[in-house]
N, C-alpha and C. Protein backbone atom coordinates (compact mmCIF):
# COMPACT_ATOMS: atom_id res chain seq x y z
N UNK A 1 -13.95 -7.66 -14.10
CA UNK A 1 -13.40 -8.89 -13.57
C UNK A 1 -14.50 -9.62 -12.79
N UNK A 2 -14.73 -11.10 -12.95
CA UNK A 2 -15.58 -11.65 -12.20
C UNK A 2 -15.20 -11.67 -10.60
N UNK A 3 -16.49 -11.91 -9.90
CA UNK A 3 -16.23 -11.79 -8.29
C UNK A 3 -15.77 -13.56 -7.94
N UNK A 4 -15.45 -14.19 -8.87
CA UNK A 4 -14.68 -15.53 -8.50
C UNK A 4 -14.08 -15.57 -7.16
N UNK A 5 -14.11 -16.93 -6.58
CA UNK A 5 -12.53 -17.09 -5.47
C UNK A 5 -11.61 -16.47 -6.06
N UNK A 6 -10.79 -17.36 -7.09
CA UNK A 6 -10.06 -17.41 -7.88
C UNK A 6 -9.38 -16.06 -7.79
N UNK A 7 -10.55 -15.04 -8.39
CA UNK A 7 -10.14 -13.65 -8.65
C UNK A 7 -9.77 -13.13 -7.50
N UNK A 8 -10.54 -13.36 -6.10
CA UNK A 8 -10.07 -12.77 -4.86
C UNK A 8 -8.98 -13.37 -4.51
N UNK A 9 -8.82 -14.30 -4.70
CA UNK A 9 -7.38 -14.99 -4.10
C UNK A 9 -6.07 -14.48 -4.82
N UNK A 10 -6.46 -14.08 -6.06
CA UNK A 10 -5.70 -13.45 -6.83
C UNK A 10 -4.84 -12.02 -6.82
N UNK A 11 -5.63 -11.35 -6.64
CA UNK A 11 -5.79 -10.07 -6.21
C UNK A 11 -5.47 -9.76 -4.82
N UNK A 12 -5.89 -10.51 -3.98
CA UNK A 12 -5.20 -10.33 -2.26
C UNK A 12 -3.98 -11.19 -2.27
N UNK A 13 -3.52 -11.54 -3.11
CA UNK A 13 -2.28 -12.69 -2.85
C UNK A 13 -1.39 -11.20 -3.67
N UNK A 14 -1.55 -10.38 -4.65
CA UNK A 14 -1.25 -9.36 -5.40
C UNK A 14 -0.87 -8.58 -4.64
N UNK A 15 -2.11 -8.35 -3.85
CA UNK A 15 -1.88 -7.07 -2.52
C UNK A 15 -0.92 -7.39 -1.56
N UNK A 16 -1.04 -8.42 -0.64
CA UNK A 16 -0.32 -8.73 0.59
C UNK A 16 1.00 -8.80 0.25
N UNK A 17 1.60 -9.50 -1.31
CA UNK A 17 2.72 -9.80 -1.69
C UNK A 17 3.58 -8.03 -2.50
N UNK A 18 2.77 -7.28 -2.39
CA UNK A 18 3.33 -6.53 -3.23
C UNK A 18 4.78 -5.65 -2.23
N UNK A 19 5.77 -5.62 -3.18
CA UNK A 19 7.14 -4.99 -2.36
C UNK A 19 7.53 -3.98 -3.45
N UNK A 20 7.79 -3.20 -2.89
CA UNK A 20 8.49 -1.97 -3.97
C UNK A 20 10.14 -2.78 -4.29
N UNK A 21 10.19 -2.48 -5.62
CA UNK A 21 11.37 -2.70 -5.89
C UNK A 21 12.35 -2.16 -6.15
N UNK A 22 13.40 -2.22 -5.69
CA UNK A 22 14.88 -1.40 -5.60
C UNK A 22 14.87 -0.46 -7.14
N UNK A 23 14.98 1.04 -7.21
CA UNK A 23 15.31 1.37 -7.77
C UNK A 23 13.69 2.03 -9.06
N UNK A 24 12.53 1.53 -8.17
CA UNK A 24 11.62 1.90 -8.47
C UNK A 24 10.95 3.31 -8.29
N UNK A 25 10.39 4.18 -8.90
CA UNK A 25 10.15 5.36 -8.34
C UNK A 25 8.38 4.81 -7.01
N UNK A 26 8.91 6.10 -6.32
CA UNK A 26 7.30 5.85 -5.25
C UNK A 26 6.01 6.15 -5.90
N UNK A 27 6.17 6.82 -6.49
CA UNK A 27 4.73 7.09 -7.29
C UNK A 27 3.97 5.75 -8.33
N UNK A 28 5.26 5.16 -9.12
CA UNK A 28 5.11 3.59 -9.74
C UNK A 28 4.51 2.89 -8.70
N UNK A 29 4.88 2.44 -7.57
CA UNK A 29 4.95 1.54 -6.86
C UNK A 29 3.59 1.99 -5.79
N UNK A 30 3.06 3.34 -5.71
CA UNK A 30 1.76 3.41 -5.13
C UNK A 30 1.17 3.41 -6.36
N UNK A 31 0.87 3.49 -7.40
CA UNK A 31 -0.04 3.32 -9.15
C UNK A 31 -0.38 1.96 -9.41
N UNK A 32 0.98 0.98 -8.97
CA UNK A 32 0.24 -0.63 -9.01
C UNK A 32 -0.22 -0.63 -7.74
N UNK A 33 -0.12 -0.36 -6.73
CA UNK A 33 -0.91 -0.57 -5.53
C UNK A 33 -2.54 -0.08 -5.66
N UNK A 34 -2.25 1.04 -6.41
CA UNK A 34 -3.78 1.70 -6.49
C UNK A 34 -4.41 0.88 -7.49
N UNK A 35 -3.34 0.16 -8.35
CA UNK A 35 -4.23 -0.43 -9.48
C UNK A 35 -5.22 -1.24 -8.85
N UNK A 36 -4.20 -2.53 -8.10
CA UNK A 36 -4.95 -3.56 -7.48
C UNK A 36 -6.16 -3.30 -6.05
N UNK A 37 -5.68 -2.31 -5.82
CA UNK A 37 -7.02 -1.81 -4.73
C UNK A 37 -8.50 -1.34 -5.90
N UNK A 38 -8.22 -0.87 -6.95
CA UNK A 38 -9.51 -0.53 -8.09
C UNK A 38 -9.97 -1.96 -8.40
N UNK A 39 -8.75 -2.86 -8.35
CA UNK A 39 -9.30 -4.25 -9.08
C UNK A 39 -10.25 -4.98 -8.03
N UNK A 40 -9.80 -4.58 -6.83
CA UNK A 40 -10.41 -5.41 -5.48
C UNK A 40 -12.07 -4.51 -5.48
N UNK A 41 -11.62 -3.28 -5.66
CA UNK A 41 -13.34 -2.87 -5.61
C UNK A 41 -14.22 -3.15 -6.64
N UNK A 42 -13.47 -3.16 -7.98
CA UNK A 42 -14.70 -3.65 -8.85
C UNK A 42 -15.39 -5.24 -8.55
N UNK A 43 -14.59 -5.85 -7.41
CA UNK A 43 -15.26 -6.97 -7.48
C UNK A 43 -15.88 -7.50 -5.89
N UNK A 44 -15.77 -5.80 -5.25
CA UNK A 44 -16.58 -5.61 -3.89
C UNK A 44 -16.08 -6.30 -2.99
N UNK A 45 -14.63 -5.97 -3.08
CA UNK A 45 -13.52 -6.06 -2.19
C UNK A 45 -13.04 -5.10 -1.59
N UNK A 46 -13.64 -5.01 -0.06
CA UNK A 46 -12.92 -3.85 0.55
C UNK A 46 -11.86 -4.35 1.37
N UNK A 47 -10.98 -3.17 1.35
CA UNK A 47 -9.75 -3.28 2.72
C UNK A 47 -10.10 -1.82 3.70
N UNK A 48 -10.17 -2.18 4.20
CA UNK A 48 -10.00 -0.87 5.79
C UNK A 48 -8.98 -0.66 5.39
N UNK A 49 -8.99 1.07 6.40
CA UNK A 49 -7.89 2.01 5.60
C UNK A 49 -6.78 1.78 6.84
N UNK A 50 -7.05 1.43 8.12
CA UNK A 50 -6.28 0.90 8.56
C UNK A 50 -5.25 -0.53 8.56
N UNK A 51 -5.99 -0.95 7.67
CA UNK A 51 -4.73 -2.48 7.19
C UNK A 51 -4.37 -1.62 5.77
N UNK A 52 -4.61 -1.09 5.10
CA UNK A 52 -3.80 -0.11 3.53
C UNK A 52 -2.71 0.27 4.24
N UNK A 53 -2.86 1.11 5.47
CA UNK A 53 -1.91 1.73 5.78
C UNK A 53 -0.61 0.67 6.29
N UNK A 54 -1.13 -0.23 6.76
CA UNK A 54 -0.34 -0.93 6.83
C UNK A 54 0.22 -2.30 6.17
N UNK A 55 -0.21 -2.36 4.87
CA UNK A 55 -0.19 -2.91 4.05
C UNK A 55 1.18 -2.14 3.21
N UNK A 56 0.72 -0.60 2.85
CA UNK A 56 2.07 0.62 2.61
C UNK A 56 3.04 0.23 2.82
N UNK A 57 2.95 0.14 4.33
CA UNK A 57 3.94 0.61 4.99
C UNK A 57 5.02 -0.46 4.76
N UNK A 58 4.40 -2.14 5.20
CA UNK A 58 5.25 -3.15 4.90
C UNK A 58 5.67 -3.29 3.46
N UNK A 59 4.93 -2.58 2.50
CA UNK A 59 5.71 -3.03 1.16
C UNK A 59 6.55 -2.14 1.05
N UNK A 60 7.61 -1.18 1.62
CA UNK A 60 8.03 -0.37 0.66
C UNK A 60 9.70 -0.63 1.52
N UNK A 61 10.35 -0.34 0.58
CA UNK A 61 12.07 -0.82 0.56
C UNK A 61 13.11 -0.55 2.34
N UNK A 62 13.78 -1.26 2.33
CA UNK A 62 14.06 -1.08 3.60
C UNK A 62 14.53 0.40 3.70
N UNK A 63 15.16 0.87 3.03
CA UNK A 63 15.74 2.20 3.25
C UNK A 63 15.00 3.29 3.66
N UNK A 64 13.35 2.34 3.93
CA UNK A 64 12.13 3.77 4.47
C UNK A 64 11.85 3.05 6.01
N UNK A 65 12.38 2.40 6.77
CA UNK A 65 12.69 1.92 7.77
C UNK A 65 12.83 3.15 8.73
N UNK A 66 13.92 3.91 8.65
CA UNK A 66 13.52 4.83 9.59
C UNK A 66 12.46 5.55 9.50
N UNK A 67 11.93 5.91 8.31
CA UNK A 67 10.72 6.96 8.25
C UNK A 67 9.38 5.61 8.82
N UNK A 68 9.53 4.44 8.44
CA UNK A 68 8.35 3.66 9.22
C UNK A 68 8.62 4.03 10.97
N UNK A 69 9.88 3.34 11.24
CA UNK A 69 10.50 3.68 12.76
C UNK A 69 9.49 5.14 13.49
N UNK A 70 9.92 6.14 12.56
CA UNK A 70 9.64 7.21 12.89
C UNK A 70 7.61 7.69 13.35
N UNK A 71 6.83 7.22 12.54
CA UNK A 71 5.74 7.02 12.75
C UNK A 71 5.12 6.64 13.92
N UNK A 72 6.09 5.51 14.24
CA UNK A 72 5.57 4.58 15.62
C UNK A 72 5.90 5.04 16.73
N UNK A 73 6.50 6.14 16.69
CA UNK A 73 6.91 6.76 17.66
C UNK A 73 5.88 8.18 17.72
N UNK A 74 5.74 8.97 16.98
CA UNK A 74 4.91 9.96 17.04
C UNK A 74 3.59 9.94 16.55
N UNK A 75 3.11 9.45 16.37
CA UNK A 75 1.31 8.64 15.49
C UNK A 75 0.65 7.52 16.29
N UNK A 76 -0.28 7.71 16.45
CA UNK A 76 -1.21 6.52 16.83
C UNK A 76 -1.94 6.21 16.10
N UNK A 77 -2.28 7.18 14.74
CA UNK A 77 -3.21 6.43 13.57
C UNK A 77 -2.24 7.49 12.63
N UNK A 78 -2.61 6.81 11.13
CA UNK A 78 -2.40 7.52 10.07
C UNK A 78 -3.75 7.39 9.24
N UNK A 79 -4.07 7.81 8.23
CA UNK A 79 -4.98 7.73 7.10
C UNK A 79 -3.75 7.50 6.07
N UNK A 80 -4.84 7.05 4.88
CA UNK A 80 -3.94 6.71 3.77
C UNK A 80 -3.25 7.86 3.18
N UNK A 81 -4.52 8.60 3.45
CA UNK A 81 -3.92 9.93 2.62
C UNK A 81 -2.69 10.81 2.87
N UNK A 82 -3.22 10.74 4.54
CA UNK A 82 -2.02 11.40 5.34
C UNK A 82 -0.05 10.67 4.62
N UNK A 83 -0.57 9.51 5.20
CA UNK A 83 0.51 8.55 4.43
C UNK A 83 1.79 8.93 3.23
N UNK A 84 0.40 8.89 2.42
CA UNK A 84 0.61 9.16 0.83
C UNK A 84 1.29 10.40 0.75
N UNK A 85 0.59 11.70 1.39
CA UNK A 85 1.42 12.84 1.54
C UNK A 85 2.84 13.00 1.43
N UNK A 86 2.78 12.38 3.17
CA UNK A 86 4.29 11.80 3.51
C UNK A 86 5.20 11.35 2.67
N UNK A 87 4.66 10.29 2.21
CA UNK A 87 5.64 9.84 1.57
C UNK A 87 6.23 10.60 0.35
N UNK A 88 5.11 11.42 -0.75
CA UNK A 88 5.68 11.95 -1.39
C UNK A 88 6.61 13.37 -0.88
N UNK A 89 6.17 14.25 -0.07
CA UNK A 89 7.20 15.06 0.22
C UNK A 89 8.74 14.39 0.62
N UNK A 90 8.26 13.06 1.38
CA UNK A 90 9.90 12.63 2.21
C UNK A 90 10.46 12.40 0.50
N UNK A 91 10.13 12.60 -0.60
CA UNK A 91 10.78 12.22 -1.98
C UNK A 91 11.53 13.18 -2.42
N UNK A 92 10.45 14.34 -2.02
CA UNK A 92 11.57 15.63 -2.92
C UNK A 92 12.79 15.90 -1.97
C-alpha cells in the first residue's frame, strides 16, 4: 500500500472507527484489528501500545463494560498482550 495521506487517513479513520459487532466472535474482531494495525505498519504507521490498548478497549461491545470497569479499578497499565490474554480467557 502506498504511504499516501489518503492511505493514512484511511486506515486511522479504519482504526479509531472500528466497533465489534453484536454477535461477532472476539477473535474475528481482534483479526480485523490486527489486519489494519499490519496495514498501518507497512506504510510506517505506528500506534503506541498504550493508545492499542485503548483503542481495544473502546471498540468492543457494551456487554464487556464491566470487564473494562473492572481494569480501572485494579491496573494502572495493561500491555496489549496482557489484554489480548484477558480477553480471550474471559471467552471460554
Amino acid at each position: 500500500m502506498m504511504k499516501s495521506i489518503c492511505n493514512k487517513l484511511f486506515l486511522k479513520r479504519c482504526l479509531f472507527g472500528l466497533r465489534m459487532r453484536e454477535g461477532t466472535p472476539l477473535k474475528e474482531h481482534l483479526d480485523e484489528l490486527n489486519f489494519i494495525l499490519m496495514e498501518l505498519c507497512d506504510i510506517d504507521v505506528n500506534i503506541e501500545d498504550e493508545d492499542l490498548v485503548m483503542i481495544m478497549l473502546t471498540s468492543l461491545l457494551p456487554s464487556y463494560k464491566n470487564y473494562v470497569s473492572s481494569l480501572n479499578v485494579c491496573k494502572d497499565s495493561i500491555t496489549v498482550e496482557e489484554l489480548t490474554s484477558n480477553l480471550y480467557s474471559r471467552e471460554l
